[in-house]
Every structure is written in structure tokens, then in C-alpha cells.
N, C-alpha and C. Protein backbone atom coordinates (compact mmCIF):
# COMPACT_ATOMS: atom_id res chain seq x y z
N UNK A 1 95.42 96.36 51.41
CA UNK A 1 96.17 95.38 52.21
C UNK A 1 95.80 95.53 53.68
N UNK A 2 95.63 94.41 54.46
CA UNK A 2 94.72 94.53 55.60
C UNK A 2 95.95 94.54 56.56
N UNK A 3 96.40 95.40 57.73
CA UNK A 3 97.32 95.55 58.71
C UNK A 3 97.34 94.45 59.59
N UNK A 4 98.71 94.12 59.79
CA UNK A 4 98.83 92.76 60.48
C UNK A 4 98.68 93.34 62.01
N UNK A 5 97.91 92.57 62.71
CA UNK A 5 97.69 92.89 64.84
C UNK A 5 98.44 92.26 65.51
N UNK A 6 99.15 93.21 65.92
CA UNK A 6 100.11 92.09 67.01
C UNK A 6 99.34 91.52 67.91
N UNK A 7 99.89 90.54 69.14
CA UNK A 7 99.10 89.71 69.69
C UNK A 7 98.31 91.22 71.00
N UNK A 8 97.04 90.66 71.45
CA UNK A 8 96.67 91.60 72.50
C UNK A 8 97.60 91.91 73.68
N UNK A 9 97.68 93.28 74.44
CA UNK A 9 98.12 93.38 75.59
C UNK A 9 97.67 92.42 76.68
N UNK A 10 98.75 91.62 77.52
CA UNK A 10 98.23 91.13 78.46
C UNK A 10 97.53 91.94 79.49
N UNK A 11 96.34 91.74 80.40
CA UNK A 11 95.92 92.24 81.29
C UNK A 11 96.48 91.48 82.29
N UNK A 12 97.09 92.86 83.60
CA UNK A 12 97.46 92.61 84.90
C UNK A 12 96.40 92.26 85.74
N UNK A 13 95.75 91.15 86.28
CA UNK A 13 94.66 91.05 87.25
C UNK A 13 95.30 92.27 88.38
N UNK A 14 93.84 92.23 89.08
CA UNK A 14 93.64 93.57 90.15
C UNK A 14 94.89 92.71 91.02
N UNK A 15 95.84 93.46 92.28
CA UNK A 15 95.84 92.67 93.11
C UNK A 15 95.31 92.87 94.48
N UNK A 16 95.85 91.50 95.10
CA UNK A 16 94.54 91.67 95.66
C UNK A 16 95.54 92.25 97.47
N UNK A 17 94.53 93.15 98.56
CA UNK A 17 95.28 93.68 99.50
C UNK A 17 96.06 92.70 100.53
N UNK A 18 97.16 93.07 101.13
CA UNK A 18 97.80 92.47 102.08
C UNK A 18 98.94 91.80 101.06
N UNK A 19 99.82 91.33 101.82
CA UNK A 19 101.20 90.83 101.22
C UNK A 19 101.25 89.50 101.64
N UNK A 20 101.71 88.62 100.37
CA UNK A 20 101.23 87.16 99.37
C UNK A 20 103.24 86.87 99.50
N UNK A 21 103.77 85.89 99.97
CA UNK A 21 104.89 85.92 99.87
C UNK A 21 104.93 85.39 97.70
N UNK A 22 104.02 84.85 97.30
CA UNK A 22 104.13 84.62 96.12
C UNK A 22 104.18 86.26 94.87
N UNK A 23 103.49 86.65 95.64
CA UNK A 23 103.41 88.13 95.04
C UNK A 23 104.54 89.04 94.15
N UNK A 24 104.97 88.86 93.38
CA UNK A 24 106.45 89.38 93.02
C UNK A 24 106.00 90.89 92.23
N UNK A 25 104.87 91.61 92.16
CA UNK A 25 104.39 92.71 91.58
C UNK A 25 104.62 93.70 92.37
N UNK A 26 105.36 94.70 91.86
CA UNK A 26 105.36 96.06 92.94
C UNK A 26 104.35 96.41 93.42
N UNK A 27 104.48 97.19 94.85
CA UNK A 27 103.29 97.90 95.32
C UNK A 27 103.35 99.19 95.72
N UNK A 28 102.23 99.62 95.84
CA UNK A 28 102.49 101.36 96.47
C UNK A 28 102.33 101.26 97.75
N UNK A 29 103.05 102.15 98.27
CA UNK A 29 103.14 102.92 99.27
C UNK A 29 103.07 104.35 99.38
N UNK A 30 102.41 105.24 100.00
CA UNK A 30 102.22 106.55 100.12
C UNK A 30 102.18 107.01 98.88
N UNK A 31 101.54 106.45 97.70
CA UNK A 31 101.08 106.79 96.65
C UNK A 31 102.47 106.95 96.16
N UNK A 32 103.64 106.07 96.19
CA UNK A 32 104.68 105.38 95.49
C UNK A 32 104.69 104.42 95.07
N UNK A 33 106.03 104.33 93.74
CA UNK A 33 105.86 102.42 93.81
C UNK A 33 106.97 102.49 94.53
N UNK A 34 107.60 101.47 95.14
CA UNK A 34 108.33 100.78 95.78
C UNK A 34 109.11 100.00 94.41
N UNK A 35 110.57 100.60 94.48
CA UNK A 35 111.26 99.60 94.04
C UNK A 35 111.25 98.49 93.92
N UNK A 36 112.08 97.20 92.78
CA UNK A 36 112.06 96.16 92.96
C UNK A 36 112.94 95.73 94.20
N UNK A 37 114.01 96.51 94.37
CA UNK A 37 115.17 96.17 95.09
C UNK A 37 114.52 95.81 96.76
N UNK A 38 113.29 97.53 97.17
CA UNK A 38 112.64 97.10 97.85
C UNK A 38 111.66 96.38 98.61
N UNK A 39 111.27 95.90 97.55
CA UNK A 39 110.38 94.64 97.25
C UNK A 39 110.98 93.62 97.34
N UNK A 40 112.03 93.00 97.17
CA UNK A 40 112.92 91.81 97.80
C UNK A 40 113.29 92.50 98.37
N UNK A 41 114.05 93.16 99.56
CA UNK A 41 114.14 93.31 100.76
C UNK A 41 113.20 92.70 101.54
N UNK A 42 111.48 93.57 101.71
CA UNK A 42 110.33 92.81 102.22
C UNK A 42 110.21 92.17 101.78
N UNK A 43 110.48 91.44 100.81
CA UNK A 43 110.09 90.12 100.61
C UNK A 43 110.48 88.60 101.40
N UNK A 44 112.09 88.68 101.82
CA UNK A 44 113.35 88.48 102.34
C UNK A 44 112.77 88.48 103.80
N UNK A 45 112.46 89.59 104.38
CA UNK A 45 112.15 89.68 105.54
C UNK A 45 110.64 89.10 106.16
N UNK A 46 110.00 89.34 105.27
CA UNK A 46 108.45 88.67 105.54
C UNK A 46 108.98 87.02 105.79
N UNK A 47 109.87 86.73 104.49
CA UNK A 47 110.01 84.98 104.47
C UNK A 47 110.19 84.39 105.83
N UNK A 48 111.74 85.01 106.28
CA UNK A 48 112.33 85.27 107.31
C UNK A 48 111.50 85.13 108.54
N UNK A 49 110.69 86.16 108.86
CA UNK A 49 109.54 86.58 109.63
C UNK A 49 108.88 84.69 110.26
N UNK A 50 107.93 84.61 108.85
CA UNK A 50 107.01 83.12 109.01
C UNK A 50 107.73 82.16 108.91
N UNK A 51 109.38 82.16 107.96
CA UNK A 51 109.39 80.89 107.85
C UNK A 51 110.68 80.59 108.84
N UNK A 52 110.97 81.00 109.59
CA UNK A 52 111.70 80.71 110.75
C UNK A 52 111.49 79.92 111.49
N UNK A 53 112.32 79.34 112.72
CA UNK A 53 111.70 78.43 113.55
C UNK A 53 110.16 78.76 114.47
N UNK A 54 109.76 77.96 113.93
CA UNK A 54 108.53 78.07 114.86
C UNK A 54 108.38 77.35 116.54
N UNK A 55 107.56 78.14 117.48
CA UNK A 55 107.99 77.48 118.84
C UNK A 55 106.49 76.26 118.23
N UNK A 56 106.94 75.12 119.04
CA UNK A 56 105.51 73.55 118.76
C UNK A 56 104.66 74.27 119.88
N UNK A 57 103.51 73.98 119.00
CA UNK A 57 101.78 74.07 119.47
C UNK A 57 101.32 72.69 119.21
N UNK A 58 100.61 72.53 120.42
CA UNK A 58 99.38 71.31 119.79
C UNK A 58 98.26 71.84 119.30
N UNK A 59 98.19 73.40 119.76
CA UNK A 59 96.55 73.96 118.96
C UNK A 59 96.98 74.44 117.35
N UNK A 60 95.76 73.81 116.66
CA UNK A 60 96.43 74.23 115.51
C UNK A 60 94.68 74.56 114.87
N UNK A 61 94.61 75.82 114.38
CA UNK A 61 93.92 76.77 113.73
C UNK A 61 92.94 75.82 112.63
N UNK A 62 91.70 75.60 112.65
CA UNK A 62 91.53 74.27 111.22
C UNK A 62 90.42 75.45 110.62
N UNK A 63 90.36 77.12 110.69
CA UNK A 63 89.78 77.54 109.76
C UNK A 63 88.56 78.12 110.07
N UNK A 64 87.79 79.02 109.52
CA UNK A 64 86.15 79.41 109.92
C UNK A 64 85.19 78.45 109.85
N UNK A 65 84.94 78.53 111.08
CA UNK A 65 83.64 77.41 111.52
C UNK A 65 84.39 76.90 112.85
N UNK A 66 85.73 76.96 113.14
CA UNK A 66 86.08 75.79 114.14
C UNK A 66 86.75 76.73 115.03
N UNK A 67 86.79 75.90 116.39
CA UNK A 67 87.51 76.86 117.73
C UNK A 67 89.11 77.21 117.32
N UNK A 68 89.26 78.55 117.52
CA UNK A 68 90.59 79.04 117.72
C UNK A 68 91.40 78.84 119.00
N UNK A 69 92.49 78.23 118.69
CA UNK A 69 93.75 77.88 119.45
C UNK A 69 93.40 78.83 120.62
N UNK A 70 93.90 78.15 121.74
CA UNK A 70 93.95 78.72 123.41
C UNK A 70 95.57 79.31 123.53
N UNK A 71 95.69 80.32 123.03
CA UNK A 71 97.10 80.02 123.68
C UNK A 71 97.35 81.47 124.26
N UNK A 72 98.54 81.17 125.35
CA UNK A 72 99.07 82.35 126.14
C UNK A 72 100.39 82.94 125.48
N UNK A 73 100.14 83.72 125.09
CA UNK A 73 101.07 85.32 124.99
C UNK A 73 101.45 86.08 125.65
N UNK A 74 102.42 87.00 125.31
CA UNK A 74 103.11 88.12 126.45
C UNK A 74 102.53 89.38 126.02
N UNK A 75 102.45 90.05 127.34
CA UNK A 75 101.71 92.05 126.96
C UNK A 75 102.83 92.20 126.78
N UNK A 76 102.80 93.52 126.59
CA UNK A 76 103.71 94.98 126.59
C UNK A 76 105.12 95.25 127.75
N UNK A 77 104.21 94.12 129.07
CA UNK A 77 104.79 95.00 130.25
C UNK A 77 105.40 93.44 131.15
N UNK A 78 105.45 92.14 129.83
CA UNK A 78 106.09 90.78 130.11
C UNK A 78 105.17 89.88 130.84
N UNK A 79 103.85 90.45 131.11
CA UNK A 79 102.83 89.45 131.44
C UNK A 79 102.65 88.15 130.59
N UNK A 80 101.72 87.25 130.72
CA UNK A 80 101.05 86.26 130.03
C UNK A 80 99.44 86.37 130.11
N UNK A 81 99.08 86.07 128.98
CA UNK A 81 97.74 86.30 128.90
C UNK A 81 97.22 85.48 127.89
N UNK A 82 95.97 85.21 127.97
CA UNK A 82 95.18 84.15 127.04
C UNK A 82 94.80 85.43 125.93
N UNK A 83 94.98 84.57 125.03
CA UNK A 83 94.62 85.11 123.40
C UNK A 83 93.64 85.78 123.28
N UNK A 84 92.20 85.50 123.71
CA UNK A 84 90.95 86.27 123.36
C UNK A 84 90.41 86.43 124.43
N UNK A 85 90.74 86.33 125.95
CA UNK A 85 90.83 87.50 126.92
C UNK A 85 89.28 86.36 127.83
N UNK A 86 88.65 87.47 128.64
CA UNK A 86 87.74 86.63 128.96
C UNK A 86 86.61 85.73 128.20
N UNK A 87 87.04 86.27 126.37
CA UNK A 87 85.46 85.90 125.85
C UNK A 87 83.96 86.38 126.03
N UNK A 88 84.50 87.88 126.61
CA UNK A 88 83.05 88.35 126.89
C UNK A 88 82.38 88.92 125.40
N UNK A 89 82.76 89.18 124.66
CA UNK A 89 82.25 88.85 123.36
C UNK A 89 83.35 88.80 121.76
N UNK A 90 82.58 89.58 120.97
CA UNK A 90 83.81 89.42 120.09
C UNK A 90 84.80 89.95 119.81
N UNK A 91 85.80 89.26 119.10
CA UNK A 91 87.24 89.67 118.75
C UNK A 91 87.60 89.59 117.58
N UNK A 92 88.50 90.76 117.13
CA UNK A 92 88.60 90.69 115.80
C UNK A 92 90.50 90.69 116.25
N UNK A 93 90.96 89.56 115.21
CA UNK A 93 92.30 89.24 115.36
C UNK A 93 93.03 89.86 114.49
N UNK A 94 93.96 90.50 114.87
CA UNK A 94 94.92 91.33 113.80
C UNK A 94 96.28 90.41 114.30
N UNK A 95 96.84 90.09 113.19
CA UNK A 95 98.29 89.59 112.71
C UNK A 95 99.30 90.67 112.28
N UNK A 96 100.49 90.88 112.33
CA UNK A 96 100.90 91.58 111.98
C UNK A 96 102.64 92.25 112.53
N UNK A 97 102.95 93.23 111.85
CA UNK A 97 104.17 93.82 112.38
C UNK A 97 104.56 95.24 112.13
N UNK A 98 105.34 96.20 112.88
CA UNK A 98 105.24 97.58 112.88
C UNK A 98 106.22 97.97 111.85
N UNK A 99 106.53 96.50 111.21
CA UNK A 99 107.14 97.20 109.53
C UNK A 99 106.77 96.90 108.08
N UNK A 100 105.34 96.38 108.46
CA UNK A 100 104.84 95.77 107.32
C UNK A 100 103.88 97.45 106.92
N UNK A 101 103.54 97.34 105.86
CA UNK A 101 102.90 99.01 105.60
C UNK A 101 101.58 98.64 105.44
N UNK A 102 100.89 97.65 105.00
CA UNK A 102 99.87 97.23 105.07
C UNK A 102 99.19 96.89 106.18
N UNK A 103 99.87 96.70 107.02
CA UNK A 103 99.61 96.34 108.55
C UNK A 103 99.12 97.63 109.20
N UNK A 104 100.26 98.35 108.90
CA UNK A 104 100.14 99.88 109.57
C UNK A 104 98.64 100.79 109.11
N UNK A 105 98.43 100.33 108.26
CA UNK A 105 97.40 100.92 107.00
C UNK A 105 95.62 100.45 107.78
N UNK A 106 96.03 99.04 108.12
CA UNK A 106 94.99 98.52 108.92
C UNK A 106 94.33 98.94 110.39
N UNK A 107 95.43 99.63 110.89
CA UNK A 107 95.25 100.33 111.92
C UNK A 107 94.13 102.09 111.83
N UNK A 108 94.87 102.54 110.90
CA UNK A 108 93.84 103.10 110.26
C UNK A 108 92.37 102.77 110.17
N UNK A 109 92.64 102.16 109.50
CA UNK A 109 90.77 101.80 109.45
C UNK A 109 89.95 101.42 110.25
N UNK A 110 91.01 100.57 110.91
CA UNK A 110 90.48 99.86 112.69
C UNK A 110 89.89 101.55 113.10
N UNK A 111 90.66 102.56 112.80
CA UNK A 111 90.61 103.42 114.00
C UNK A 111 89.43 104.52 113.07
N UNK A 112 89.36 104.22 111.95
CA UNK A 112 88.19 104.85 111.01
C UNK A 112 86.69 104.64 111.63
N UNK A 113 86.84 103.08 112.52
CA UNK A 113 85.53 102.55 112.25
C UNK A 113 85.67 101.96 114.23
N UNK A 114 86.20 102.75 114.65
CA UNK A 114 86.50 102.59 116.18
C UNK A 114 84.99 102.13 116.85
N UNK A 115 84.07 103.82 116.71
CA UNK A 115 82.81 103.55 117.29
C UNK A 115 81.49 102.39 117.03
N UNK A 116 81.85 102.11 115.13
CA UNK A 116 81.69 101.18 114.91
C UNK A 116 81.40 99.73 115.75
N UNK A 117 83.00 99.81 116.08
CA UNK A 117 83.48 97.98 116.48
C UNK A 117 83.11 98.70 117.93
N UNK A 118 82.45 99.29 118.85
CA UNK A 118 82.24 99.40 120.16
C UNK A 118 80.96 98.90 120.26
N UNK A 119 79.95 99.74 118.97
CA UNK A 119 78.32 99.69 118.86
C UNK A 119 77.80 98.25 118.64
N UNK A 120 79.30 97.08 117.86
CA UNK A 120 79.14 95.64 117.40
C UNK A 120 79.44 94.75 118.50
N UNK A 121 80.19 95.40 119.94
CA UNK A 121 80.70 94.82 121.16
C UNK A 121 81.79 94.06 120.38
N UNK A 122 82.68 94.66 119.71
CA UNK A 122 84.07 93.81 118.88
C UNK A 122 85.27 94.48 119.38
N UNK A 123 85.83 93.71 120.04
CA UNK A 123 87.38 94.24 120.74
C UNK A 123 88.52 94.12 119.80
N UNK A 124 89.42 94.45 119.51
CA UNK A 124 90.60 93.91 118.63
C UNK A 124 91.98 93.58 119.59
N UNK A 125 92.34 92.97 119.19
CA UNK A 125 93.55 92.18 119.68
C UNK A 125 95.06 91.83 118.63
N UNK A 126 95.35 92.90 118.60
CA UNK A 126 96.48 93.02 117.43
C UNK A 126 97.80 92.36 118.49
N UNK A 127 98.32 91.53 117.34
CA UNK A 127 99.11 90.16 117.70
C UNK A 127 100.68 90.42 116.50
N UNK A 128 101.20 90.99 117.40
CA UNK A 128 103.08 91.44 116.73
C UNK A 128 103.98 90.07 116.76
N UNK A 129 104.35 89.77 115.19
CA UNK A 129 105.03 88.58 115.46
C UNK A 129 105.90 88.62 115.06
N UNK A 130 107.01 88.14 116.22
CA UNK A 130 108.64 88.50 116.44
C UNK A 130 108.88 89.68 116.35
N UNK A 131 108.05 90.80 117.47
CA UNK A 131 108.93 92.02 117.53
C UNK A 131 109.31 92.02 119.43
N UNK A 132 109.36 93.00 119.60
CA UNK A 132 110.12 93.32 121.26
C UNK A 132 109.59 94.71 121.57
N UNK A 133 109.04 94.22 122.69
CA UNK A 133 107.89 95.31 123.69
C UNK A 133 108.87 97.00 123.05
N UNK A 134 109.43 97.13 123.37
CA UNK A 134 109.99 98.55 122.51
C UNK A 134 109.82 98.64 121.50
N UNK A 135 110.00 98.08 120.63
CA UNK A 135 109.30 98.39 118.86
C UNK A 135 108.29 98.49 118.82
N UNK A 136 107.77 97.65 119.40
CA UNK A 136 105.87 97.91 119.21
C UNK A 136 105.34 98.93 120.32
N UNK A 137 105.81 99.34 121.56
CA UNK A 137 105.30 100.44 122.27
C UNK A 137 105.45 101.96 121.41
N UNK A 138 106.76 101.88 120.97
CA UNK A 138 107.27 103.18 119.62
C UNK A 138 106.33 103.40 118.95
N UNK A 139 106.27 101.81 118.07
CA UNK A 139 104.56 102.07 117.22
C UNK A 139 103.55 102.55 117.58
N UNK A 140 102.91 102.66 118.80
CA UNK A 140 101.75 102.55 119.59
C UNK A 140 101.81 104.14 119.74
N UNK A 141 103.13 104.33 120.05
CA UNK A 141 102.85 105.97 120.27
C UNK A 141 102.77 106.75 119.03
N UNK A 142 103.71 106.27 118.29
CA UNK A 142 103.09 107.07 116.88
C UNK A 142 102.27 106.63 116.17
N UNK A 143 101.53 105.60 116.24
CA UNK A 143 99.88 105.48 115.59
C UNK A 143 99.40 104.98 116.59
N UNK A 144 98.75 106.38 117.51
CA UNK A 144 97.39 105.79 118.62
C UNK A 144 96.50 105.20 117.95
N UNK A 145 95.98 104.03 119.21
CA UNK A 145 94.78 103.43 118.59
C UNK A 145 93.60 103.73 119.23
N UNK A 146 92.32 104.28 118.70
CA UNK A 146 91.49 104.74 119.43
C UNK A 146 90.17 103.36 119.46
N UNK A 147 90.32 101.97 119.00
CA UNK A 147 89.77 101.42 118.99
C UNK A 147 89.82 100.47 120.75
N UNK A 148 88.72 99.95 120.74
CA UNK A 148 89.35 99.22 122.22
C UNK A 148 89.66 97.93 122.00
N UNK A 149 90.71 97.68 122.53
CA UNK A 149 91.61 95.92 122.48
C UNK A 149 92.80 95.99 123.66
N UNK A 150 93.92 95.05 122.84
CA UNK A 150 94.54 94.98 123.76
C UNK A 150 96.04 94.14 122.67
N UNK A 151 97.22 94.47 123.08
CA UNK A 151 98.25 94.21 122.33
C UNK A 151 99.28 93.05 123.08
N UNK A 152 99.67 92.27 121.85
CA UNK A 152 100.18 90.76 122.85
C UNK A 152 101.40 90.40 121.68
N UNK A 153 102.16 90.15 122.34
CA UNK A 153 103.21 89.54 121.38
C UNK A 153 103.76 88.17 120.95
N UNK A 154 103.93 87.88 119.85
CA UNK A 154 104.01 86.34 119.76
C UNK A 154 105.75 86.13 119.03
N UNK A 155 106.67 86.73 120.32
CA UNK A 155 108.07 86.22 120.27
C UNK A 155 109.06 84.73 119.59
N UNK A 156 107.88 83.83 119.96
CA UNK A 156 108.47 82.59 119.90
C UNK A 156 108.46 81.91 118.68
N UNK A 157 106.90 82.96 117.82
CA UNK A 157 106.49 82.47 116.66
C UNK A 157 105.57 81.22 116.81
N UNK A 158 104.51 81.31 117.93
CA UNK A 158 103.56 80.25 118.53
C UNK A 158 102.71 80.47 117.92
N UNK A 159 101.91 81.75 117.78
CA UNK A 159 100.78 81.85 116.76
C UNK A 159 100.97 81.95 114.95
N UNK A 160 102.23 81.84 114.76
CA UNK A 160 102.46 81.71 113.63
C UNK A 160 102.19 80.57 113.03
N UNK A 161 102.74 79.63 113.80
CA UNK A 161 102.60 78.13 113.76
C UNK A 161 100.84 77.67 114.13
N UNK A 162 100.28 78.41 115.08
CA UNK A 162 99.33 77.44 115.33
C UNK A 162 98.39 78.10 113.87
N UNK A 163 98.22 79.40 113.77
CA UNK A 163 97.13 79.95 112.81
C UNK A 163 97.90 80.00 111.19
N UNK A 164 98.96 79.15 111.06
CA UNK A 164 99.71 79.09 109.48
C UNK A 164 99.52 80.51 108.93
N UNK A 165 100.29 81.39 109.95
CA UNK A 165 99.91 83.13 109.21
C UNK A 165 100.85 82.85 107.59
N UNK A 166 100.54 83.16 106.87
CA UNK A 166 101.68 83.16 105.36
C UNK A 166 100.98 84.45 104.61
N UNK A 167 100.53 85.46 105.30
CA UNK A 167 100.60 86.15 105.07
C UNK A 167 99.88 87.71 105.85
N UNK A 168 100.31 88.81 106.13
CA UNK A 168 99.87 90.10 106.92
C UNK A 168 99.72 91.10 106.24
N UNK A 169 98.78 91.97 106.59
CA UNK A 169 98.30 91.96 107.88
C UNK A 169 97.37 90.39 108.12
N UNK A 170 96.48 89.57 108.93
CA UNK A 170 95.85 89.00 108.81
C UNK A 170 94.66 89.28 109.84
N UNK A 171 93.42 89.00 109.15
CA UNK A 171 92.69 89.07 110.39
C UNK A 171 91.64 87.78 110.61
N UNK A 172 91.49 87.49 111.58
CA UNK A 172 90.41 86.27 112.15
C UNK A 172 89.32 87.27 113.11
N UNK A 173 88.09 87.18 112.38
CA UNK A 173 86.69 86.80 114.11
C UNK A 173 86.58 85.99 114.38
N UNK A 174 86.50 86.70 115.66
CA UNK A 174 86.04 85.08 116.58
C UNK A 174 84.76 85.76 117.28
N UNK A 175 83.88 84.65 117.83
CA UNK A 175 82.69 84.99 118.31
C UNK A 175 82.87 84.58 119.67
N UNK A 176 81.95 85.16 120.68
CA UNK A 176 81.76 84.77 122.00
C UNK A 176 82.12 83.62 122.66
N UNK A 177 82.13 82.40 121.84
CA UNK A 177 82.17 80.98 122.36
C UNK A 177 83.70 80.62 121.50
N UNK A 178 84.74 81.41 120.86
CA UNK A 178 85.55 81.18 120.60
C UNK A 178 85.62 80.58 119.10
N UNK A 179 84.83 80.60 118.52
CA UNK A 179 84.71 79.68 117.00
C UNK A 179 84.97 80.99 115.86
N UNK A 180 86.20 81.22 115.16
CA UNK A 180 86.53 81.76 114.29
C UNK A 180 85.02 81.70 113.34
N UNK A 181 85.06 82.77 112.63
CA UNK A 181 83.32 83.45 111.94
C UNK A 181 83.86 84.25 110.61
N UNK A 182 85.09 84.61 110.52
CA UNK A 182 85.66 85.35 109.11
C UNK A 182 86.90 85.13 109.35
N UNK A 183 87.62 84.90 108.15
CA UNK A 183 89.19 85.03 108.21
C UNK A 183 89.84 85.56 107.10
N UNK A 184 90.95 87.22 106.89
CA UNK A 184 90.72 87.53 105.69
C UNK A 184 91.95 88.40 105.93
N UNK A 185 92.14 89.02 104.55
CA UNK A 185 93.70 90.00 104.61
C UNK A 185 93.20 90.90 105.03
N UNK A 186 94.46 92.33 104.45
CA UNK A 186 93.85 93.61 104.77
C UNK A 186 92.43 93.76 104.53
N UNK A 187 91.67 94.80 104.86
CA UNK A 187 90.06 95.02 104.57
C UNK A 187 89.81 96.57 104.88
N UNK A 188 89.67 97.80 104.02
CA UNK A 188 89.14 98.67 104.07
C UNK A 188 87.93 98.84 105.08
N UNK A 189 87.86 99.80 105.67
CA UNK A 189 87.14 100.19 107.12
C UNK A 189 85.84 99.48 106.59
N UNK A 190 84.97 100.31 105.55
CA UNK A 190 83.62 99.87 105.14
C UNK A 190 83.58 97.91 104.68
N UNK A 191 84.69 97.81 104.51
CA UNK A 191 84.44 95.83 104.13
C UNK A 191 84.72 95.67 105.34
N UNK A 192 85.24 95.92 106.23
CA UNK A 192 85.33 95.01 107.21
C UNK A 192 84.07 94.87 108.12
N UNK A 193 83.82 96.26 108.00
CA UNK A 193 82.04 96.01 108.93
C UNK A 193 81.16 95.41 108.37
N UNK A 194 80.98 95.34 107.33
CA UNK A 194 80.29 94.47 106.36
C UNK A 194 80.33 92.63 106.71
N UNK A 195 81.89 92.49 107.35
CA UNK A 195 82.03 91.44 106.83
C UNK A 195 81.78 90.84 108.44
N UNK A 196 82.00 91.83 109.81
CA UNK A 196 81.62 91.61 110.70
C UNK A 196 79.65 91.49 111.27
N UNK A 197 79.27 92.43 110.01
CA UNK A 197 77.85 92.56 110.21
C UNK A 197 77.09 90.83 109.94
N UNK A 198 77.90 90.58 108.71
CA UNK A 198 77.22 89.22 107.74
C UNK A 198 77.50 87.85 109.05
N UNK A 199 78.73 88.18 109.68
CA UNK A 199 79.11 87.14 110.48
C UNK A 199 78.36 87.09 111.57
N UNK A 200 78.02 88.42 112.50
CA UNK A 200 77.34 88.56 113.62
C UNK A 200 75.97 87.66 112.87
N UNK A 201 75.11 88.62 112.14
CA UNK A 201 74.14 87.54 111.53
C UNK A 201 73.83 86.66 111.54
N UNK A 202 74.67 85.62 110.77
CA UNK A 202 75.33 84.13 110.43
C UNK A 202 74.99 83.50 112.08
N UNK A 203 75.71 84.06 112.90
CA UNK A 203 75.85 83.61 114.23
C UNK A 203 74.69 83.42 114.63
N UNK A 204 73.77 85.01 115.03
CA UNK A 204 72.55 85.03 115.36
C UNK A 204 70.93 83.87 114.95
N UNK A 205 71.67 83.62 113.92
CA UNK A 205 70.75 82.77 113.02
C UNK A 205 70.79 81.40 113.50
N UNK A 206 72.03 81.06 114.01
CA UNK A 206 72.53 79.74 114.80
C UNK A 206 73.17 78.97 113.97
N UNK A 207 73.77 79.78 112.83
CA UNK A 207 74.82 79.63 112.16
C UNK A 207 76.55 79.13 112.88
């Protein structure tokens, strides 16, 4: 008598890095899982985060290949400042917040591959949305960044709106003349140079 097979195990696809508000699969942290309970918490709060009022932009983000939004932000110390600075070359855009863990995780690698992004002339510009110059200076001191950039805050939820963040960490290049060149979630130190190398390229080529 031949044994009856139950149906196959479903397979879980990989997932994939950075946080998906659709995402309802636990994740690790510090080589934990994270509760469900905690997992709607951030979940709750991420929503919260993007889907709040947004301040109106007329620049609005249309994607790799096209110019990134002009807009002015606040430093650390209540200045205003333009987004990607003089444009003396490139910028790699970090999205993000000092309670997302994936975010935090990114900093890392930024800081894995520091000499890296100096040898590529790539500045970073990590962009806190809806926090307050004290939360994010706290952060700053307990994860130095040894990469060179510069930190700007988007209070009002202006770059949320103009670059449709829906999800962080996030990152955008931009090249010399301002035209976004990659746009992508978290990225392990070695993909991201990779992905800055293919773009510099791309560019060079007159791409």
C-alpha cells in the first residue's frame, strides 16, 4: 500500500533588507526575533512616521535618471541648508531614524566602507525624519560616524513627501549635476560599493 503525501511545505521567500510597511514577518535584531507584539509596535510607528501630515513640496522625486528635489532643511544647530550641499560631487542619501534598527545597522557599514566612499569622492548626507536635534545628536554620540557628510533634519516631513520615502533605511545617489544614479534599501557595505562603482561608471560613460 503506497503512503499517502501530505501537501509540500510552503517555502518562506528570502526577505528582503530594510522595513516594507507591508511586511508582517518577524525580524531579527541582535541575532533575536522580535516579537509579534513588537513588530506592530514598529509597525504602528513607522505608519505614523510616513503617513502623517506631510509639509506641500512642489519638488517631487520622479526616480533614477531624473534631478532630485532642491530643498532646504535644518542642521543640528537650527540652520537651513540645501539638501546636497554645494554639489561638488557625489552624495549618497540616507533616509532614516535613530529608532529604526535597520537604519542604525546602515551606519555601520557606511562606517565599514568610510575610506572607501572618500577614495569614490561620495559624501553622505543622512536625513532624520521627524526627530529633534537632541535625539539625533544622542545618536551621533553613541554611533560615531567616521564617514564624511553632514546631518539635516526633515521635521515637517518635506522630504518625505517630496522623495515618497515608504520605506527605511532608504538610500538615493546622486551625481555631481544632481540626477539621482541608484535608489535602494538597506545595502551591506560590499553591495553598496558595488552599486556606487556600476553607477559612477554608468555616469562616466555618459550614461
Amino acid at each position: 500500500m503506497k503512503q499517502m503525501r501530505g501537501p509540500a511545505p510552503r517555502r518562506t521567500p528570502p526577505r528582503e533588507p530594510g522595513w516594507d510597511p507591508g511586511d508582517r514577518r518577524p525580524f531579527r535584531q541582535g541575532g533575536t526575533t522580535v516579537g509579534r507584539v513588537s513588530k506592530i509596535v514598529f509597525t504602528v510607528a513607522v505608519a505614523a512616521l510616513l503617513c502623517a501630515f506631510r509639509a506641500p513640496t512642489e519638488a517631487r522625486y520622479a526616480g533614477v535618471g531624473n534631478p532630485v528635489p532642491d530643498l532646504m532643511l535644518e542642521t543640528l544647530d537650527g540652520r537651513q541648508e540645501d539638501l546636497l550641499g554645494a554639489r561638488a560631487g557625489w552624495v549618497l542619501l540616507k533616509f532614516g531614524t535613530t529608532w529604526c534598527p535597520q537604519c542604525g545597522d546602515e551606519v555601520g557599514e557606511l562606517n565599514r566602507i568610510a575610506g572607501d566612499l572618500r577614495r569614490r569622492g561620495v559624501r553622505v548626507v543622512e536625513v532624520f525624519l521627524r526627530e529633534t536635534p537632541e535625539v539625533v545628536r544622542a545618536d551621533v554620540r553613541k554611533t560615531p560616524r567616521s564617514y564624511a557628510g553632514r546631518i539635516l533634519l526633515d521635521r515637517s516631513g518635506e522630504a518625505i513627501s517630496a522623495f515618497g520615502v515608504r520605506v527605511i533605511p532608504r538610500l538615493v545617489l546622486v551625481d555631481p549635476a544632481g540626477i539621482a544614479r541608484a535608489d535602494s534599501r538597506f545595502q551591506a557595505a560590499k553591495d553598496l560599493l558595488a552599486t556606487i562603482d556600476r553607477a559612477q561608471a554608468h555616469a562616466g560613460e555618459g550614461g
